[in-house]
N, C-alpha and C. Protein backbone atom coordinates (compact mmCIF):
# COMPACT_ATOMS: atom_id res chain seq x y z
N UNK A 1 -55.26 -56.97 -27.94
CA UNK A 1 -55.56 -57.97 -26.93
C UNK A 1 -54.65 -57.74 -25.74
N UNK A 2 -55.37 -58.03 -24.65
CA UNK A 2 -54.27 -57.81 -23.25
C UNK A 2 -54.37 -59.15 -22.68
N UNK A 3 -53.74 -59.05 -22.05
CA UNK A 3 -53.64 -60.30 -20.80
C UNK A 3 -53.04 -60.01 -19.29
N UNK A 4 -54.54 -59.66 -18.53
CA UNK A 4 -54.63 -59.08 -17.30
C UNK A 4 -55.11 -60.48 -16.56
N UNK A 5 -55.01 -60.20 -15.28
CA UNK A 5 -55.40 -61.30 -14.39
C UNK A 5 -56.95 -61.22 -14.36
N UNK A 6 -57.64 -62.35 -13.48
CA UNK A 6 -59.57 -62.38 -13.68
C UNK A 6 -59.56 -62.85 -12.04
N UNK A 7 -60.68 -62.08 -11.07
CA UNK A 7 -60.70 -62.03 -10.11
C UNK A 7 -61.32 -63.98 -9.71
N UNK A 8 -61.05 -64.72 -8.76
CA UNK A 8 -62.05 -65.60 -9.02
C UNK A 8 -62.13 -66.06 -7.75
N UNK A 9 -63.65 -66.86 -7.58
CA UNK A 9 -64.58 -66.93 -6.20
C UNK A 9 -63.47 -68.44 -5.67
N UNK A 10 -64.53 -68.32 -4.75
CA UNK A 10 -63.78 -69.46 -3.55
C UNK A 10 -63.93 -71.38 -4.33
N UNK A 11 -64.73 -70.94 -5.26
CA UNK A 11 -64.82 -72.15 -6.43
C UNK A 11 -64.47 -72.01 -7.67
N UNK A 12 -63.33 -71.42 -7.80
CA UNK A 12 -62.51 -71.13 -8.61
C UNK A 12 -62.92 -70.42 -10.07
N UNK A 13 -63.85 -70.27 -9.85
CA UNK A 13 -65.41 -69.40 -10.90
C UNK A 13 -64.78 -68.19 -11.45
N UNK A 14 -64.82 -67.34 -12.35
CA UNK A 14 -64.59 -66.05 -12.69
C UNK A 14 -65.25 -65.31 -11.78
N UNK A 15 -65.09 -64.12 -11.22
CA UNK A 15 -66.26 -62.93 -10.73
C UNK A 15 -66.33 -62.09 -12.09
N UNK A 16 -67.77 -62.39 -12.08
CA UNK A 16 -68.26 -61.16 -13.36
C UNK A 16 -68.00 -59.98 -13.18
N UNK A 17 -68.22 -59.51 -14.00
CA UNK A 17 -68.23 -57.61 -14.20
C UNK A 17 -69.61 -57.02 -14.50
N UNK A 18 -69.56 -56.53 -13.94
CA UNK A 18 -70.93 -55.44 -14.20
C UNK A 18 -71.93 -55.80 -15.64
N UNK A 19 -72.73 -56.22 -15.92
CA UNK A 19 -73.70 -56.63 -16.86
C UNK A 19 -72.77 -57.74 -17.85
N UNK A 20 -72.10 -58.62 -17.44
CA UNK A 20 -71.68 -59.42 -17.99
C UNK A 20 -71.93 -61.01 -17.75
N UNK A 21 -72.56 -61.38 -19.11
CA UNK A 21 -72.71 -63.00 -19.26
C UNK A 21 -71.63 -63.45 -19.41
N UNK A 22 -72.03 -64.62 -19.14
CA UNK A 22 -71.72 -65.73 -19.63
C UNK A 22 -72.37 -66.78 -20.78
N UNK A 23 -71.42 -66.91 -21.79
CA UNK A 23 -72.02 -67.46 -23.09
C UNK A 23 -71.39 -68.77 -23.34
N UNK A 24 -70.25 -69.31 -22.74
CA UNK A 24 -70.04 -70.37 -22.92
C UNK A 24 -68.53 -70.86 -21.65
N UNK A 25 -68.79 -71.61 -20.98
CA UNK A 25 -67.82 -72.37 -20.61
C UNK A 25 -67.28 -73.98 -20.49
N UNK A 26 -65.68 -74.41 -20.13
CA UNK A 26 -65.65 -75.36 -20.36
C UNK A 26 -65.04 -75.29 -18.74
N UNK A 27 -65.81 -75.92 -17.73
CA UNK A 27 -65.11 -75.73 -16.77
C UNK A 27 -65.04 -76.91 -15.82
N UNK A 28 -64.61 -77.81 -16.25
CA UNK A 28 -63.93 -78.97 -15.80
C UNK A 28 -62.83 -79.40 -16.14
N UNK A 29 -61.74 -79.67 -14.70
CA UNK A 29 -60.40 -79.18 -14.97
C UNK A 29 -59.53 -80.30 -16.28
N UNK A 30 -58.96 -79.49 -16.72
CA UNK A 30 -58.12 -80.43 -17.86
C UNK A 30 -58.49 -80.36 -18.69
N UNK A 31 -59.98 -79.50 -19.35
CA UNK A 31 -60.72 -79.90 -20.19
C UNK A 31 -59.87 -79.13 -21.68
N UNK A 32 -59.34 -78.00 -21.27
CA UNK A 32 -58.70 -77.08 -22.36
C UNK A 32 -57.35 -77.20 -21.97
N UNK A 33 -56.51 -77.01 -22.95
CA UNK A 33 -55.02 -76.63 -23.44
C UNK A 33 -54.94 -75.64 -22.97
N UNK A 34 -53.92 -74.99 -22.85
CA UNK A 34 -53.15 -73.66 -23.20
C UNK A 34 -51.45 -73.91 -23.64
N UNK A 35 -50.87 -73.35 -24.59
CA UNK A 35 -49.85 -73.26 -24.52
C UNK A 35 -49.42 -71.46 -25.34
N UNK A 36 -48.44 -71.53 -24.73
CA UNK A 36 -48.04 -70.29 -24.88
C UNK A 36 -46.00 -70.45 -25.38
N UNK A 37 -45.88 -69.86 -26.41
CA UNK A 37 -44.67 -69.66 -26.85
C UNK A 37 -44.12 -68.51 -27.17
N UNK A 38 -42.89 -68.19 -26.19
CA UNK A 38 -41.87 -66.72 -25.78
C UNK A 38 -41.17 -66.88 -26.93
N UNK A 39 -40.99 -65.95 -28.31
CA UNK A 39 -39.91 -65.97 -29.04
C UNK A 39 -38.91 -65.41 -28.37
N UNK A 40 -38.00 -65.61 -29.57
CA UNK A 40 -36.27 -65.30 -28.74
C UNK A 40 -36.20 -63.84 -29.05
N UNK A 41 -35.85 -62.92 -28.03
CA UNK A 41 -35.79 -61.42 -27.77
C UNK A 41 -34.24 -61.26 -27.75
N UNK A 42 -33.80 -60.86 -28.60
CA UNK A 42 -32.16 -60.84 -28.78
C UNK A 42 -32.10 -59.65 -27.65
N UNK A 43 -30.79 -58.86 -27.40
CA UNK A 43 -30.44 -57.67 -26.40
C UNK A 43 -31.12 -56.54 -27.72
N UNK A 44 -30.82 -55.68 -27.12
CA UNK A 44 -31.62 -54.59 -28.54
C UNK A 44 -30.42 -53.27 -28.62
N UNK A 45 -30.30 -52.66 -29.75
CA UNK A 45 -29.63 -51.73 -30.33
C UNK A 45 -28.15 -52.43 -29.95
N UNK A 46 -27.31 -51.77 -29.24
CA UNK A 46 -25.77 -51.62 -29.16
C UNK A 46 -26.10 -52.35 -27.42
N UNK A 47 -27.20 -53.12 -26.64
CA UNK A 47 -26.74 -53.56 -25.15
C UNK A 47 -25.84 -54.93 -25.75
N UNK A 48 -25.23 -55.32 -24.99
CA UNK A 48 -24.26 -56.61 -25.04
C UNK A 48 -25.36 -57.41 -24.13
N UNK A 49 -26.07 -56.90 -23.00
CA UNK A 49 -27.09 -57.90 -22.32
C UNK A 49 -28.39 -57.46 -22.14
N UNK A 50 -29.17 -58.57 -22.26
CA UNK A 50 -30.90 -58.22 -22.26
C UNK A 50 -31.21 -59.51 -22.83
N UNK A 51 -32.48 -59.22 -23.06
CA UNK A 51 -33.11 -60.25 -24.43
C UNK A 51 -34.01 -61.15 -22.88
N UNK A 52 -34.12 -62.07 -23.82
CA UNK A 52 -34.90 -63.59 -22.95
C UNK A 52 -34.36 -64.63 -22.94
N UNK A 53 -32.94 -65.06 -23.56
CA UNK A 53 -32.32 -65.73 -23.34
C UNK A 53 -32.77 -67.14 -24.31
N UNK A 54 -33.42 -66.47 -25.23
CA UNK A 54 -34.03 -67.72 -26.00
C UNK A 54 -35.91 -68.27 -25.72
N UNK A 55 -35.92 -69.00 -26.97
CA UNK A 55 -37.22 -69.67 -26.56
C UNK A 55 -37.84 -70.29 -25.22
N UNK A 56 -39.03 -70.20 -25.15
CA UNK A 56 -39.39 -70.49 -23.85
C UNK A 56 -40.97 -71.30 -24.47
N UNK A 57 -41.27 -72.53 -24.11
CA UNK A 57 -42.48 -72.48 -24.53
C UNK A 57 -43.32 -73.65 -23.27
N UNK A 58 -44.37 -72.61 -22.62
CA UNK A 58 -45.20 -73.48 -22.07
C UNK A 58 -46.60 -74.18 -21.89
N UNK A 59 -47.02 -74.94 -21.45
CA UNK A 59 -48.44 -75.50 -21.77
C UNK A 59 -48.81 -76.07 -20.27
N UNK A 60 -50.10 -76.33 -20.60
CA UNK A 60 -50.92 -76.34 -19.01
C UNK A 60 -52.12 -76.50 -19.31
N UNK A 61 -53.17 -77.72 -18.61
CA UNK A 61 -54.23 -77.86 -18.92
C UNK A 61 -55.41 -77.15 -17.94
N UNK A 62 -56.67 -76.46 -17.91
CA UNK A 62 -57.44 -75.81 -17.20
C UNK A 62 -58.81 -75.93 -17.49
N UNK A 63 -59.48 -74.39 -17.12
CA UNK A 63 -60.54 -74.39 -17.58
C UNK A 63 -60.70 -72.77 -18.54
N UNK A 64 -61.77 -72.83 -19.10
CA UNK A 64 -62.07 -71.34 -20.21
C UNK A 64 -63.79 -70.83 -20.09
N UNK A 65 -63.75 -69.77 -20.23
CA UNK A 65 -64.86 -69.00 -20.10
C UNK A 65 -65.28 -67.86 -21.19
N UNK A 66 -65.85 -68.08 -21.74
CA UNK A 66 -66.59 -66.80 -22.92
C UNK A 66 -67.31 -66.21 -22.13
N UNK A 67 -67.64 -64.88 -22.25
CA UNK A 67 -68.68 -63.66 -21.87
C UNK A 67 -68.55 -62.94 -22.70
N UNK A 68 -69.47 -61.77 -23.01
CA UNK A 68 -69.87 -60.97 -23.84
C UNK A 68 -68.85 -60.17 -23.62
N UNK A 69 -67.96 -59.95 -22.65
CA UNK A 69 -67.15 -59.34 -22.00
C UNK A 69 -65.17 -59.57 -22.22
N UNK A 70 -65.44 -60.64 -22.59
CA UNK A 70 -63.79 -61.28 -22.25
C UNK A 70 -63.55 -62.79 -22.22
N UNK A 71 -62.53 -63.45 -22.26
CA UNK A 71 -61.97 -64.66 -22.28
C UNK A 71 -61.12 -64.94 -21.16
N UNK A 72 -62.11 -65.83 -19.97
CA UNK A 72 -61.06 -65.87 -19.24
C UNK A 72 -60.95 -67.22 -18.70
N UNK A 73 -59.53 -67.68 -18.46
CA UNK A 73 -58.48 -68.95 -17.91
C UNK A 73 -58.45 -69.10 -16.98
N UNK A 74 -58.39 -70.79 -16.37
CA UNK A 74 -57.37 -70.78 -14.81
C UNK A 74 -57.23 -71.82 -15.16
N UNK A 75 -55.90 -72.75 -14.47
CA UNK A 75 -55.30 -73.19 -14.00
C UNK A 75 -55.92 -73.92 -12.36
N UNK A 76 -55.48 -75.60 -12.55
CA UNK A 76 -56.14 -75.90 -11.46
C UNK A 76 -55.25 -75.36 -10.59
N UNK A 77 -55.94 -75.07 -9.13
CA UNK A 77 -55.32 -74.61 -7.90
C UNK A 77 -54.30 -74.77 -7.41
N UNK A 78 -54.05 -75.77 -7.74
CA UNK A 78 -52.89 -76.82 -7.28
C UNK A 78 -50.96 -76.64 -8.16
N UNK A 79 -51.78 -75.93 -9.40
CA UNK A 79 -50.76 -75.91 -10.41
C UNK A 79 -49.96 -74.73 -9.92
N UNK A 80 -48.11 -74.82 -10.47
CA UNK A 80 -47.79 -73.58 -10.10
C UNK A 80 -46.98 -73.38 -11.39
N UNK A 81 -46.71 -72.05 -11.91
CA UNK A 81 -46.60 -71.92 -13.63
C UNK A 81 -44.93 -70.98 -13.06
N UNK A 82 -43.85 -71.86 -13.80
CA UNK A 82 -42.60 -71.10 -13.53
C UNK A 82 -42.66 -70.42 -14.64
């Protein structure tokens, strides 16, 4: 699984891809969750610094899109994700 960005129109819509449906969306804002949780990335081998500094865990409500193609998210417009 990757997690690349999804191009989207001036109504905040996905732009399709080349012979790609759409099979299901929920696209009224707030309607879906997301949360996402960073485990803790210690420094690695012999560094004294690195890592992530610990857990990180965030959430955000949007919209979701199925296609035959991919799964794709946004975030209302307005939102800004530190």
């Amino acid at each position: 699984m990757a997690l690349n960005w999804t191009m989207l129109d001036a109504s905040h819509q996905p732009i399709p891809l080349r012979d790609e449906t759409t099979i299901m969306s929920i696209d009224r804002d707030s309607q879906v969750e997301f949360s996402l949780t960073i485990p803790d990335a210690p420094p690695s081998g012999a560094a004294a610094t690195g890592g992530n500094g610990g857990v990180k865990m965030m959430k955000e409500r949007g919209k979701l899109w199925l296609t035959n193609k991919r799964v794709c998210s946004s975030l209302p417009p307005n939102i800004s994700v530190s």
